[in-house]
Protein backbone atom coordinates (compact mmCIF):
# COMPACT_ATOMS: atom_id res chain seq x y z
CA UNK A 1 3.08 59.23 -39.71
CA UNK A 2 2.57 55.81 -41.64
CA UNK A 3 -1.31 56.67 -41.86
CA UNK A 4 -0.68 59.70 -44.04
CA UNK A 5 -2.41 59.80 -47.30
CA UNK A 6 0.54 60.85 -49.23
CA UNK A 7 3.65 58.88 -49.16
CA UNK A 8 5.95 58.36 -52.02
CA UNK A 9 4.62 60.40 -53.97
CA UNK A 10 1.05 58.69 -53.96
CA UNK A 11 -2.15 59.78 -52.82
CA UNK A 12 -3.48 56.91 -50.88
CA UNK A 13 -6.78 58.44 -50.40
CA UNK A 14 -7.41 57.94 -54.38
CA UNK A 15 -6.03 54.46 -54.87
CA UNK A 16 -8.41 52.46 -56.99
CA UNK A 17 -10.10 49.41 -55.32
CA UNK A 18 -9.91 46.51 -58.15
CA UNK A 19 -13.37 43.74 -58.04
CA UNK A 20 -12.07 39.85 -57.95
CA UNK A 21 -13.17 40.00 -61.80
CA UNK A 22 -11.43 43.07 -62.41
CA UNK A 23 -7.78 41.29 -61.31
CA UNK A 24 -8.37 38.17 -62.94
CA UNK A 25 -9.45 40.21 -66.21
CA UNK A 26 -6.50 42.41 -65.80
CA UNK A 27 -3.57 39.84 -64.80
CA UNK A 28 -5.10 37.74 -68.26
CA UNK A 29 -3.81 40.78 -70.24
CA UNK A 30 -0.71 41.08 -68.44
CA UNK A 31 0.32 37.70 -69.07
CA UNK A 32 -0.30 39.30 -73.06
CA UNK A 33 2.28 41.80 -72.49
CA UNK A 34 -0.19 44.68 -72.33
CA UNK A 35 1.70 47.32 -70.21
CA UNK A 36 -1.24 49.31 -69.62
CA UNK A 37 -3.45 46.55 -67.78
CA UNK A 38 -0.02 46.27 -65.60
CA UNK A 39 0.04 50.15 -64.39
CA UNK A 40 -3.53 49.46 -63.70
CA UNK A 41 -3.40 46.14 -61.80
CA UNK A 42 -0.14 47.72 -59.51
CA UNK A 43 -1.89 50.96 -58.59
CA UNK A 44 -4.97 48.65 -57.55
CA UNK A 45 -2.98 46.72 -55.64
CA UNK A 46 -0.94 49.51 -53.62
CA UNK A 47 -3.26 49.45 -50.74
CA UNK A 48 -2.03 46.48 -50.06
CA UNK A 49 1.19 47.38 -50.12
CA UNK A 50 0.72 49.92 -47.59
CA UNK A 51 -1.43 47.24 -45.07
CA UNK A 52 1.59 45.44 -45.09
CA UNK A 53 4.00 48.64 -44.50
CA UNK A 54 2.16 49.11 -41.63
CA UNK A 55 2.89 46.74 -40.00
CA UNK A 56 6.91 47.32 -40.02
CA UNK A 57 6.41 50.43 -37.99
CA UNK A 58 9.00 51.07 -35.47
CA UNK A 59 11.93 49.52 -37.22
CA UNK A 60 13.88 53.08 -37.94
CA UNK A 61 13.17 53.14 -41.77
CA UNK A 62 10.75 56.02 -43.49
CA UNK A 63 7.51 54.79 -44.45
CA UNK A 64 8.31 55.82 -48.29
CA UNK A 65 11.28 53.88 -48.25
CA UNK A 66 9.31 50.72 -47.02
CA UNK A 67 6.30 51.47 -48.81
CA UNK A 68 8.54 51.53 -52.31
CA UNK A 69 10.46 48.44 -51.33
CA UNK A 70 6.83 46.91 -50.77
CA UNK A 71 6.58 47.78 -54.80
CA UNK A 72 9.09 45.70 -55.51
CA UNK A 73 7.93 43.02 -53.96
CA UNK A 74 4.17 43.48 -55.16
CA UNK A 75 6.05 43.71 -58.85
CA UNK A 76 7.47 40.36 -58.41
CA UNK A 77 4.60 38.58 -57.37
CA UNK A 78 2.89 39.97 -60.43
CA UNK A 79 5.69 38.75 -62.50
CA UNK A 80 5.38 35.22 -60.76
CA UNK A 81 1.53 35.14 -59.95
CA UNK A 82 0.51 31.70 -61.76
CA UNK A 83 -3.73 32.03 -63.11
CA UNK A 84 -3.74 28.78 -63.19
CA UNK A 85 -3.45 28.17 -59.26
CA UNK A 86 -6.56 28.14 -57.26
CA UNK A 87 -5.55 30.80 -55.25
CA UNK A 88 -6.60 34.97 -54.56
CA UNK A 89 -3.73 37.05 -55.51
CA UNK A 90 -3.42 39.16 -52.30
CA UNK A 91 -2.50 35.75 -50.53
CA UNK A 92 0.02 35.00 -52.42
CA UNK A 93 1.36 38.36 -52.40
CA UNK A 94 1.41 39.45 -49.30
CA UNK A 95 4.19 36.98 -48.51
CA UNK A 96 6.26 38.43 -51.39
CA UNK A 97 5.73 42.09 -49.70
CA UNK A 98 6.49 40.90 -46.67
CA UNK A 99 9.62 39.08 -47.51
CA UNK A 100 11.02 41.76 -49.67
CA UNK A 101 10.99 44.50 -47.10
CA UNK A 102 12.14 42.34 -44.29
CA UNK A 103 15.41 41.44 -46.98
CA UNK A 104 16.09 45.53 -46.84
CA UNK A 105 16.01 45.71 -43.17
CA UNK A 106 18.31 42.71 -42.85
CA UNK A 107 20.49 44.33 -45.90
CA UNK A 108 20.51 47.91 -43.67
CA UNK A 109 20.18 45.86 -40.46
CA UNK A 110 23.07 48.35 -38.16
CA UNK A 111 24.44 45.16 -37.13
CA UNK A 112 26.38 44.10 -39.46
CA UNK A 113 26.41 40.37 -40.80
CA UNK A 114 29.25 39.14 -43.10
CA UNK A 115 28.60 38.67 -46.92
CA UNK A 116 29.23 34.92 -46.59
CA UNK A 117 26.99 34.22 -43.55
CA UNK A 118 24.37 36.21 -45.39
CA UNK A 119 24.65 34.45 -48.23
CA UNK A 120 24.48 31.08 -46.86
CA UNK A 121 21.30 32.10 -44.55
CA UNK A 122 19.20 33.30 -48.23
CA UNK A 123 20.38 29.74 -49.54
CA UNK A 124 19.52 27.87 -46.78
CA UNK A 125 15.61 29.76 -46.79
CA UNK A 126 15.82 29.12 -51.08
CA UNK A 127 16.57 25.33 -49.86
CA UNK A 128 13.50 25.75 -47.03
CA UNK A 129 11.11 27.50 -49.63
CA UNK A 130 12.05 24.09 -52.20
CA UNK A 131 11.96 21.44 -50.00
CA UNK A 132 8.70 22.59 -48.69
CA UNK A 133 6.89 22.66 -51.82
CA UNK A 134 8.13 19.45 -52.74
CA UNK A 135 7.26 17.56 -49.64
CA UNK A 136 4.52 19.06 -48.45
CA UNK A 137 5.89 19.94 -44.99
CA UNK A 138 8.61 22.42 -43.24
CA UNK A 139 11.80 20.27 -43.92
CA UNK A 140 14.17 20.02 -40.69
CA UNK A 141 17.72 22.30 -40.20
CA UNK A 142 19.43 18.47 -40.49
CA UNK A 143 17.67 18.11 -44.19
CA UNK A 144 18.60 21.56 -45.71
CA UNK A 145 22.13 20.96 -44.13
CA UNK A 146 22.73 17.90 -46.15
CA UNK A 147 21.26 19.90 -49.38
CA UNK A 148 23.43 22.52 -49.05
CA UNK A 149 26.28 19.90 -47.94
CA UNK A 150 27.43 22.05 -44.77
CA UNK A 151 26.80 21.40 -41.03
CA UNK A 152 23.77 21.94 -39.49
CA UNK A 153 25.48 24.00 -37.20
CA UNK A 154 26.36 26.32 -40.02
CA UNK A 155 22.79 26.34 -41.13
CA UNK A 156 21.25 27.53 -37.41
CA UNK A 157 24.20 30.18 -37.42
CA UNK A 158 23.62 31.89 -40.50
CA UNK A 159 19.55 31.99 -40.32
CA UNK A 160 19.95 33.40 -36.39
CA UNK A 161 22.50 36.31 -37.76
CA UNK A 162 19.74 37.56 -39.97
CA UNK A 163 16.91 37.62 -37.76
CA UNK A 164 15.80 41.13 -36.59
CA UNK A 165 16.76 42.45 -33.31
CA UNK A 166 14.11 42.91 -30.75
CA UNK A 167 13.55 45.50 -27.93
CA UNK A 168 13.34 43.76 -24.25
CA UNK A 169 10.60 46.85 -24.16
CA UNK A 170 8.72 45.49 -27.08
CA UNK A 171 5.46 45.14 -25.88
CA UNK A 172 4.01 41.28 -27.10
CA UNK A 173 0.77 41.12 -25.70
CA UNK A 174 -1.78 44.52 -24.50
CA UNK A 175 -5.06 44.34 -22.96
CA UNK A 176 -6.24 47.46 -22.17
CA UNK A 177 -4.04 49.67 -20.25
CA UNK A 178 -1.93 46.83 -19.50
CA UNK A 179 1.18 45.53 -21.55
CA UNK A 180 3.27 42.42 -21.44
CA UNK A 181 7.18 42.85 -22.68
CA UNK A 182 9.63 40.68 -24.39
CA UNK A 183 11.75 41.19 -20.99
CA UNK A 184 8.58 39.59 -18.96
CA UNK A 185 9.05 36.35 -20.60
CA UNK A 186 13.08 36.26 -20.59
CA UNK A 187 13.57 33.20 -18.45
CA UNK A 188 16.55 34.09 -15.31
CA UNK A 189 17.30 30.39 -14.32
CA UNK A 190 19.96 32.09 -11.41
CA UNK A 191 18.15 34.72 -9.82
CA UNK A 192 14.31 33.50 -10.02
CA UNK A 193 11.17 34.98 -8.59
CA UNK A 194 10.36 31.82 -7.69
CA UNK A 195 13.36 30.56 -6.31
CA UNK A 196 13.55 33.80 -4.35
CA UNK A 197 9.70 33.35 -3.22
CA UNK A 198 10.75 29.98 -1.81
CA UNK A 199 13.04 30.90 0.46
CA UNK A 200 10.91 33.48 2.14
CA UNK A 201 9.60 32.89 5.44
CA UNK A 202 5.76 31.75 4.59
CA UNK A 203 3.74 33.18 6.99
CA UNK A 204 5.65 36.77 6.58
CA UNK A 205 6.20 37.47 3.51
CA UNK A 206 2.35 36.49 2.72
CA UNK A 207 1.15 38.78 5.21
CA UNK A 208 2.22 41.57 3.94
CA UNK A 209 -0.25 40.59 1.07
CA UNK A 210 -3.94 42.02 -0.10
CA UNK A 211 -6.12 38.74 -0.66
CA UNK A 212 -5.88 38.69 -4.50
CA UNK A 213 -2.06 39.14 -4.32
CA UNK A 214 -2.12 36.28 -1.91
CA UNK A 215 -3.78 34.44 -4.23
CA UNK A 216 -2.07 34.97 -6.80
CA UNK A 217 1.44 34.00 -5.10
CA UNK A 218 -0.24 30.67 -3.68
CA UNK A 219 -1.18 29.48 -7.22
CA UNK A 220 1.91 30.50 -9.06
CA UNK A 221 4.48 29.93 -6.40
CA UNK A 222 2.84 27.22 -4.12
CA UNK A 223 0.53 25.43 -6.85
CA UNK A 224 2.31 25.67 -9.74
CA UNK A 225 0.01 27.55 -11.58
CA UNK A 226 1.00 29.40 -15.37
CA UNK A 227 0.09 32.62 -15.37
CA UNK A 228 -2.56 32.10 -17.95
CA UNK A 229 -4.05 29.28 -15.69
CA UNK A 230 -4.42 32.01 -12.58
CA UNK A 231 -5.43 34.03 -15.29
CA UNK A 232 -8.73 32.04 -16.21
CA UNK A 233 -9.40 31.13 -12.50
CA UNK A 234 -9.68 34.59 -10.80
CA UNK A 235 -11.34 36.29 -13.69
CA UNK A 236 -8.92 38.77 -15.04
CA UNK A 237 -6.23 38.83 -17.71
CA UNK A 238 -2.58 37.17 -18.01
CA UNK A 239 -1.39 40.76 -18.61
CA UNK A 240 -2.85 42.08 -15.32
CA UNK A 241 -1.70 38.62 -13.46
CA UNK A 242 1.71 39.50 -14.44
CA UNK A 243 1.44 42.80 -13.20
CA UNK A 244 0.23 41.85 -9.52
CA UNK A 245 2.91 39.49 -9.58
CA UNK A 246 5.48 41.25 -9.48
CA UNK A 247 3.96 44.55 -7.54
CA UNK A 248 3.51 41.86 -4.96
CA UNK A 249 7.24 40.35 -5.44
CA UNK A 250 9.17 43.95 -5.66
CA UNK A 251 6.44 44.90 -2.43
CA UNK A 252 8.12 42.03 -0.30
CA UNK A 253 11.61 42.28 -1.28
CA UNK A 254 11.85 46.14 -0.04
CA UNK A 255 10.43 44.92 3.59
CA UNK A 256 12.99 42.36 3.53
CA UNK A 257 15.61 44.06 1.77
């Protein structure tokens, strides 16, 4: 379980909880080279580590391994953190976590990605990270193309091969007992609900109906209603909309089947 109190070797339960003047008093005497203020300031900072483990649960790795690859990265923001920013250390942290354990699960991703695409996809996000902080604003694939002198093809190649897979069973949005998937938002242009509704004889298929199901078809199909707009009008959630939707769509198509 990723809630346990011991993983890697560390008693979670006992981590120290460090005040605001506490960090800033300790990462002062790191910046002195005193090694002892570091241990201190890294195990005060390991429940954060952990918050951010938790939130890579699911992806096949052990929660020790992503817990101490979360070290490393809470390590190198130390190393990095600058005092004289106007900024809490957890925030700019938490990225560094974060983008250090999602590097291992590319690195160990089972799909394998070539050394040179790889390569070219952590330059092109070095390029991103620069650009960004020198403009101001997230810099277009075009612009880090022509830093990096390739195609902007290239570019979008190389940063889609390292994305993480996702589940078309990964749930994206709950509401109570109700869950909406990756698959319910994967767009079939040939073989549409809709297109399929629109063929249907009218005054059959709807009969076959309860009212709210009814209404629901009418303002999705007929009106040209988003679910989240059908959603706000009758009262209930998109999640649940969703649902009737299709009970009412898979309903119809076994009458007519």
């Amino acid at each position: 379980m990723i809630n346990k109190v011991e993983i890697s070797s560390v008693n979670t339960a006992k981590l120290p909880i460090l005040s605001n003047e506490e960090k800033k008093e300790l990462l002062i005497k790191i910046k002195n080279g005193d090694e002892e203020a570091r241990k201190t300031f890294i195990n005060g900072n390991l429940r954060l580590v952990l918050s951010v483990v938790q939130r890579f649960g699911g992806r096949g790795e052990t929660p020790d391994d992503l817990f101490q690859v979360g070290c490393l990265g809470l390590i190198k923001s130390i190393d990095n953190f600058d005092l004289s920013q106007n900024v809490q250390f957890s925030t700019y942290a938490v990225p560094m976590i974060i983008g250090e354990i999602r590097r291992h699960l590319r690195d160990n991703n089972p799909i394998r990605v070539s050394r040179s695409i790889r390569d070219l996809a952590y330059k092109a996000l070095q390029v991103k990270e620069k650009l960004t902080k020198d403009k101001g604003k997230e810099p277009t694939i075009e612009e880090i193309a022509k830093e990096l002198e390739t195609s902007k093809e290239e570019i979008a190649f190389s940063l889609d091969a390292i994305q993480d897979p996702i589940s078309l069973q990964e749930p994206i949005y709950k509401d109570g007992s109700d869950n909406l998937y990756v698959m319910d938002q994967v767009k079939d242009f040939k073989n549409t609900d809709e297109k399929w509704a629109e063929n249907l004889t009218i005054a059959q298929a709807m009969s076959k109906l309860n009212k709210r199901e009814k209404m629901i078809i009418t303002k999705r199909f007929f009106d040209g209603r988003t679910q989240m707009e059908v959603a706000a009008e009758i009262g209930i959630s998109q999640a649940q909309v969703s649902r009737l939707e299709k009970d009412a769509i898979n309903r119809i198509k076994k009458i007519y089947k």
